[in-house]
Protein backbone atom coordinates (compact mmCIF):
# COMPACT_ATOMS: atom_id res chain seq x y z
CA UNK A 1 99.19 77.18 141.28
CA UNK A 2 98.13 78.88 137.80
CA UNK A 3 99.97 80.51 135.71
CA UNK A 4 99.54 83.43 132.78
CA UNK A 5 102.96 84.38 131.11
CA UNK A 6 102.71 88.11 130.39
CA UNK A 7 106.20 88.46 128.49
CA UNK A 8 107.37 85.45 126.17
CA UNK A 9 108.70 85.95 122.34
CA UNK A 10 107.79 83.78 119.31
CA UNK A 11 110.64 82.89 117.27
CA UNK A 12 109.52 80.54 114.17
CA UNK A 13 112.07 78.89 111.80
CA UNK A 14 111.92 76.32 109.33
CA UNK A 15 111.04 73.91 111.70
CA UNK A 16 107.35 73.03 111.85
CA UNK A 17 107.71 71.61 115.64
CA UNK A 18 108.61 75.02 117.25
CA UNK A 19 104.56 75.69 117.40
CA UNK A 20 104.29 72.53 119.30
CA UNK A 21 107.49 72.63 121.36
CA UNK A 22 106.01 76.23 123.14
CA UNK A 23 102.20 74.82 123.38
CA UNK A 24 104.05 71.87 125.17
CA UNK A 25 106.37 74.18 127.55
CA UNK A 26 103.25 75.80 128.56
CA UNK A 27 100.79 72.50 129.55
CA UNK A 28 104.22 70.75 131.03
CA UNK A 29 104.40 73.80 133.23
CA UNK A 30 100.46 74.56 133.87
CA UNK A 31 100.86 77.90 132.30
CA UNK A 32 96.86 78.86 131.20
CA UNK A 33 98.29 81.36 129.19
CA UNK A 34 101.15 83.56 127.33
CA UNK A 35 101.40 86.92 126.10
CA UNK A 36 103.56 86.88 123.04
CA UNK A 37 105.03 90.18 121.99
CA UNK A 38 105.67 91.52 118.63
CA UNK A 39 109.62 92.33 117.81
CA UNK A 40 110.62 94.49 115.18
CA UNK A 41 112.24 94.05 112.02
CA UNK A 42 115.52 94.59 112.00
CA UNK A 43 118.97 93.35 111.61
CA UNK A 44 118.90 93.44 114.89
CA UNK A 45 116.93 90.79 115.57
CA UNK A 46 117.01 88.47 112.25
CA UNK A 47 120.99 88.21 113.07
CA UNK A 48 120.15 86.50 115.90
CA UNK A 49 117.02 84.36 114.76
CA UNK A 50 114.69 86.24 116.18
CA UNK A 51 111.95 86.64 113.74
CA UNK A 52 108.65 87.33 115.52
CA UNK A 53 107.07 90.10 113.81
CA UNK A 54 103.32 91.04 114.21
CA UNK A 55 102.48 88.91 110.68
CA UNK A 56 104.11 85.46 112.30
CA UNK A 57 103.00 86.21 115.66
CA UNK A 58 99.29 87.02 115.12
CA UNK A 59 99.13 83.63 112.77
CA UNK A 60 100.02 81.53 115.87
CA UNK A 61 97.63 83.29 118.01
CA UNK A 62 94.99 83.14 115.90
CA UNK A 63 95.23 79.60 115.42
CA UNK A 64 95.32 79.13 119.46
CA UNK A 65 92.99 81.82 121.08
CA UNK A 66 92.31 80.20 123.82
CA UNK A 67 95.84 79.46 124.43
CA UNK A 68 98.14 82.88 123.59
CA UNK A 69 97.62 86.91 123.64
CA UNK A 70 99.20 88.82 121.06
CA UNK A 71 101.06 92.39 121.61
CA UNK A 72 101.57 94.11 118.24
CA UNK A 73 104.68 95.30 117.67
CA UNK A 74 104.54 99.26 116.91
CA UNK A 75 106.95 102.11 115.70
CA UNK A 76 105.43 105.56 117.28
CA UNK A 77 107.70 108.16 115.63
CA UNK A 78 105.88 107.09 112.01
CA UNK A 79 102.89 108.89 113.86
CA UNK A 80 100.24 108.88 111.09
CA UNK A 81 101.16 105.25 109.91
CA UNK A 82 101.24 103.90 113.73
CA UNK A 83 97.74 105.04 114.12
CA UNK A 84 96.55 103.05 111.58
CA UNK A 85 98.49 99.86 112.84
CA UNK A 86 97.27 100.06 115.75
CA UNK A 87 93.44 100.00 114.60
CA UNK A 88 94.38 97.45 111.83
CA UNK A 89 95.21 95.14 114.59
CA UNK A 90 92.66 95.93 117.12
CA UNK A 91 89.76 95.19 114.35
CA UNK A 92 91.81 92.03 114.50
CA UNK A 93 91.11 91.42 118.02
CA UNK A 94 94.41 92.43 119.60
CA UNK A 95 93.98 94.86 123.10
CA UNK A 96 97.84 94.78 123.80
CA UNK A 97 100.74 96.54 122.18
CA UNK A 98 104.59 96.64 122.73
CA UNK A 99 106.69 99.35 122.30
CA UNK A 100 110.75 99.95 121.99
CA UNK A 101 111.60 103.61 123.66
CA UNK A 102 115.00 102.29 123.92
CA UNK A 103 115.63 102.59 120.25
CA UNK A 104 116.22 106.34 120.59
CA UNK A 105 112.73 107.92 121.75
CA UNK A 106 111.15 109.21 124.52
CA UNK A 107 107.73 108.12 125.88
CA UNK A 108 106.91 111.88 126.68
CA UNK A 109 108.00 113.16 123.12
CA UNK A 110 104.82 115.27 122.00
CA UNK A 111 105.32 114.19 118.77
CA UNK A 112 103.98 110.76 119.65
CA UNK A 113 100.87 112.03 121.63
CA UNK A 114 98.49 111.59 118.62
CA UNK A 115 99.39 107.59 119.29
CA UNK A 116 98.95 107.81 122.85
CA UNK A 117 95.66 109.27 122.19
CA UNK A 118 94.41 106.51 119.77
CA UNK A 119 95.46 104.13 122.08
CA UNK A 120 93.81 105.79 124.83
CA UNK A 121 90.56 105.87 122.83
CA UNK A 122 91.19 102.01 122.76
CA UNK A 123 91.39 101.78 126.19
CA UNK A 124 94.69 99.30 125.12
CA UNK A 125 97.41 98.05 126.96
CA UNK A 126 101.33 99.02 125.84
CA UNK A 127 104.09 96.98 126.93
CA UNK A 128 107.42 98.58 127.28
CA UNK A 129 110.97 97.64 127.09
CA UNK A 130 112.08 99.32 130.02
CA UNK A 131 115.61 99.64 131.62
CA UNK A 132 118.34 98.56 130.54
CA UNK A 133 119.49 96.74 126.85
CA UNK A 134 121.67 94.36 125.82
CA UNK A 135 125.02 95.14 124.00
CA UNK A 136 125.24 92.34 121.79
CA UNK A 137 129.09 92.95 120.16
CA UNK A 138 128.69 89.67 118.29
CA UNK A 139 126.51 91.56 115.59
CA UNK A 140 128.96 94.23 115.00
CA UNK A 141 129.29 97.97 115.48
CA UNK A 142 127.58 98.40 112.40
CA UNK A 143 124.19 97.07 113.11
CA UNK A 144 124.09 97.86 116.38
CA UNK A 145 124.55 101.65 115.01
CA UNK A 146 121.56 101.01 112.93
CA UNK A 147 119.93 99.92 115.31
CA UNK A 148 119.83 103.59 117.29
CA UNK A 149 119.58 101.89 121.10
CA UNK A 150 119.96 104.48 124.38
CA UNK A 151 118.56 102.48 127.36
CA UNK A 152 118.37 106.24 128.67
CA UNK A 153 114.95 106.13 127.08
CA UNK A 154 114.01 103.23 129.23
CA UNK A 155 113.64 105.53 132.51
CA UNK A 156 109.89 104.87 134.30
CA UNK A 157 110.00 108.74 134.78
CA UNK A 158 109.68 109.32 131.40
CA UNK A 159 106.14 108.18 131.77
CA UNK A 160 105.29 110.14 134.61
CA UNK A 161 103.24 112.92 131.87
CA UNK A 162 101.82 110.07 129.56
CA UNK A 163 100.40 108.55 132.16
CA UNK A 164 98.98 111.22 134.38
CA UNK A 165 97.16 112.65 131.19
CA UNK A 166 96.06 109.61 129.23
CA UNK A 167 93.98 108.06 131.77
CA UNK A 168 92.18 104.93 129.79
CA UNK A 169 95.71 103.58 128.26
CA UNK A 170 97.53 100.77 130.41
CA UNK A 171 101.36 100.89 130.72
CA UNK A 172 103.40 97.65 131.41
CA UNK A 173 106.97 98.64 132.31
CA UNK A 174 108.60 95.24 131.37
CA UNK A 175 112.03 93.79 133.12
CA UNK A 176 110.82 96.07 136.01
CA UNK A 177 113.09 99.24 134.29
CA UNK A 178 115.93 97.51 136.08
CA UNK A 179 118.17 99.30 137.41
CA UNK A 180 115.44 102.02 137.82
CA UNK A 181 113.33 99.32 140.19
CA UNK A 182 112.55 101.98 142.64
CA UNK A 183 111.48 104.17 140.16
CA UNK A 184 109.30 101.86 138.66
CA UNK A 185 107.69 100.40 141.99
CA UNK A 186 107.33 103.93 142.73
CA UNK A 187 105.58 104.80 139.56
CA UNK A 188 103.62 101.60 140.15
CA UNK A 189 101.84 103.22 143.72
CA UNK A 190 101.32 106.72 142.29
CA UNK A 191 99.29 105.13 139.00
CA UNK A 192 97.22 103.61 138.86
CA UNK A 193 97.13 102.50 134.79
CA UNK A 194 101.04 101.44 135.03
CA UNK A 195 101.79 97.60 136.22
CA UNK A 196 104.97 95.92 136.53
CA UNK A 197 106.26 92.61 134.69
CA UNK A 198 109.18 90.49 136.18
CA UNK A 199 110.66 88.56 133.07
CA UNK A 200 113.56 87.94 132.46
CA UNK A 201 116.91 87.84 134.83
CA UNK A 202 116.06 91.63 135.50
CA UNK A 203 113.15 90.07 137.51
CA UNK A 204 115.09 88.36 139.82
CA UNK A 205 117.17 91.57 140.20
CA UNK A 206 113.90 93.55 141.64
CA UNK A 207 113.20 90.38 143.84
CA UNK A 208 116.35 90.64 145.54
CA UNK A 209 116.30 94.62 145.85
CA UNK A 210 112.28 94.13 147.34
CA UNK A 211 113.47 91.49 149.74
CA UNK A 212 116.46 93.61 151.33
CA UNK A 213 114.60 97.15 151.22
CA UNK A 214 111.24 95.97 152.01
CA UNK A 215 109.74 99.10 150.89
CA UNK A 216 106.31 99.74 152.48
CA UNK A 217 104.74 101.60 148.85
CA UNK A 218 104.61 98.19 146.91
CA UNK A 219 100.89 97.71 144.99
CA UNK A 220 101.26 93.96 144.59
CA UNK A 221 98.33 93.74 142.86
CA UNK A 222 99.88 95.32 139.69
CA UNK A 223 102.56 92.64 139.31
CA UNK A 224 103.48 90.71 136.70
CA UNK A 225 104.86 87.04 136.24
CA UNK A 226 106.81 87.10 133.26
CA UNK A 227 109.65 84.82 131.60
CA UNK A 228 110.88 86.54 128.72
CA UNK A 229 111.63 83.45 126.54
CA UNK A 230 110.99 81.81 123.11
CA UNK A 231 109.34 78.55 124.36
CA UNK A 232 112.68 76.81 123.92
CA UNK A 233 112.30 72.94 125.73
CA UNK A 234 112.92 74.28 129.52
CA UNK A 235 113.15 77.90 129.11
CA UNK A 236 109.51 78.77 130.96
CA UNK A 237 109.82 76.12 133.01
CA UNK A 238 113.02 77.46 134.78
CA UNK A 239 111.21 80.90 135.31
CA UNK A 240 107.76 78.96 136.43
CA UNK A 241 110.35 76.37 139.17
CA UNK A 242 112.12 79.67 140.70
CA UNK A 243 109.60 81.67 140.98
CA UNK A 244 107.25 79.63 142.51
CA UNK A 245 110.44 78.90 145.21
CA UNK A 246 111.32 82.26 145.40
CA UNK A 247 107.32 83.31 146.10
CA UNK A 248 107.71 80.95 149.31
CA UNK A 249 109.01 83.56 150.83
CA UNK A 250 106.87 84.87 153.81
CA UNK A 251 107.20 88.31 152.98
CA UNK A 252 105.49 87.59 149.39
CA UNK A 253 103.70 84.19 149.82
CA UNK A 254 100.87 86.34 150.25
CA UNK A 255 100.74 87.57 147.02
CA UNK A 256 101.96 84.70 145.13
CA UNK A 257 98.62 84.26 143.37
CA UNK A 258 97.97 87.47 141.94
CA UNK A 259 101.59 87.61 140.74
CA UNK A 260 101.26 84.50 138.83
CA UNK A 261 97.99 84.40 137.58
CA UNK A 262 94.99 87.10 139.03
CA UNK A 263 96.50 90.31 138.71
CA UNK A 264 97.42 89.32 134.99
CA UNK A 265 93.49 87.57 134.55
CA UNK A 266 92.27 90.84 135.35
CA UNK A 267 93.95 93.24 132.31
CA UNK A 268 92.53 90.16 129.85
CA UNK A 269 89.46 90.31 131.08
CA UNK A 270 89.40 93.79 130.70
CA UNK A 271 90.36 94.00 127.42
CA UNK A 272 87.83 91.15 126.72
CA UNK A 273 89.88 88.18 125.83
């Protein structure tokens, strides 16, 4: 079995192994390929050593193309200065984008529209944060204040305009919007520009809710392996050892292969990379 990783984080520090350490998870593992998504920066984040913004994360890509995909980070309410992100990074080379809703804004907010549309001139991909967020007391009331979350804003309806309007642009609703799953799957069937990614523990969530309902309006071929993690020693591998046990299953066996590696092939080769 391949594998492509369409949800993993890059989190650099001081020490000049941590390139090598996530190259390594990935050949120990026989994953062809990983998605790494931009985070932004903010307390949030630095507090708890996660310092993967665009500048870091588009250095390691670049120096292993043939290895790792880049999402750019991007902020949509600074409308005018988003635009030009976005094409700053896409002369670059990067096709895939990941966006924050949860931080206190809706996908369907009109002010954002002008960034939908230069994205949909792109024909990109965004990747969203979807369902529910982390509470995180261990940083304090003070930056997690600052730091504006409402996992209302994670709701796959909100989507339901942007995507029946902008037609060329790709949406990835990461952590399958859990506990909206449904919602999602169901946004999944009626769009056909919206996929699904799996990562994290959310993942295993929708797994368990698919297996009991065994809803019949399920379009497996927008389905996402992701793991959600850092390259820490182990931390893809447990995602790449369950899932491949949980896929055993004869209900989804059939599909194992896009879900791991096709369906994901298919956006990079669309975007060219």
């Amino acid at each position: 079995m391949k594998y492509i990783d369409f949800h993993t984080h890059y989190h650099p520090s001081d020490d000049p192994g941590v390139d090598t350490v996530f190259l390594n998870e990935m050949d120990k593992f026989g994953i062809e390929k990983s998605m790494i998504l931009g985070l932004p920066n903010h307390p949030r984040y630095t507090l708890m050593g996660m310092t993967g913004f665009n500048e870091k994360v588009y250095e390691f890509v670049s120096a292993h193309p043939d290895r790792l995909v880049m999402a750019a980070y991007i902020e949509p309410r600074n409308v005018m200065e988003a635009q030009t992100q976005i094409q700053n990074y896409y002369d670059k080379g990067v096709r895939f984008f990941k966006m924050w809703p949860g931080h206190g804004y809706s996908p369907d907010n009109p002010m954002i529209y002008p960034v939908w549309e230069k994205l949909n001139d792109l024909k990109a991909t965004v990747i969203f944060h979807t369902g529910m967020l982390g509470v995180r007391p261990h940083l304090g009331e003070k930056v997690n204040r600052m730091a504006g979350m409402n996992a209302k804003f994670g709701q796959p309806v909100l989507l339901d305009h942007p995507a029946r309007i902008f037609n060329d642009l790709t949406f990835v609703l990461a952590h399958t919007a859990y506990p909206w799953t449904l919602e999602a799957l169901e946004m999944a069937y009626m769009f056909p520009n919206i996929y699904l990614d799996f990562s994290c523990g959310l993942g295993y969530e929708a797994y368990n809710l698919i297996d009991k309902l065994r809803p019949g309006r399920l379009i497996w071929e927008r389905f996402l392996f992701g793991s959600d993690t850092a390259g820490a020693p182990g931390a893809a591998g447990r995602f790449v050892t369950r899932w491949t046990e949980l896929m055993e299953n004869p209900f989804f066996a059939p599909h194992a292969e896009d879900f791991f590696y096709n369906n994901a092939k298919k956006l990079l080769d669309r975007a060219g990379l």
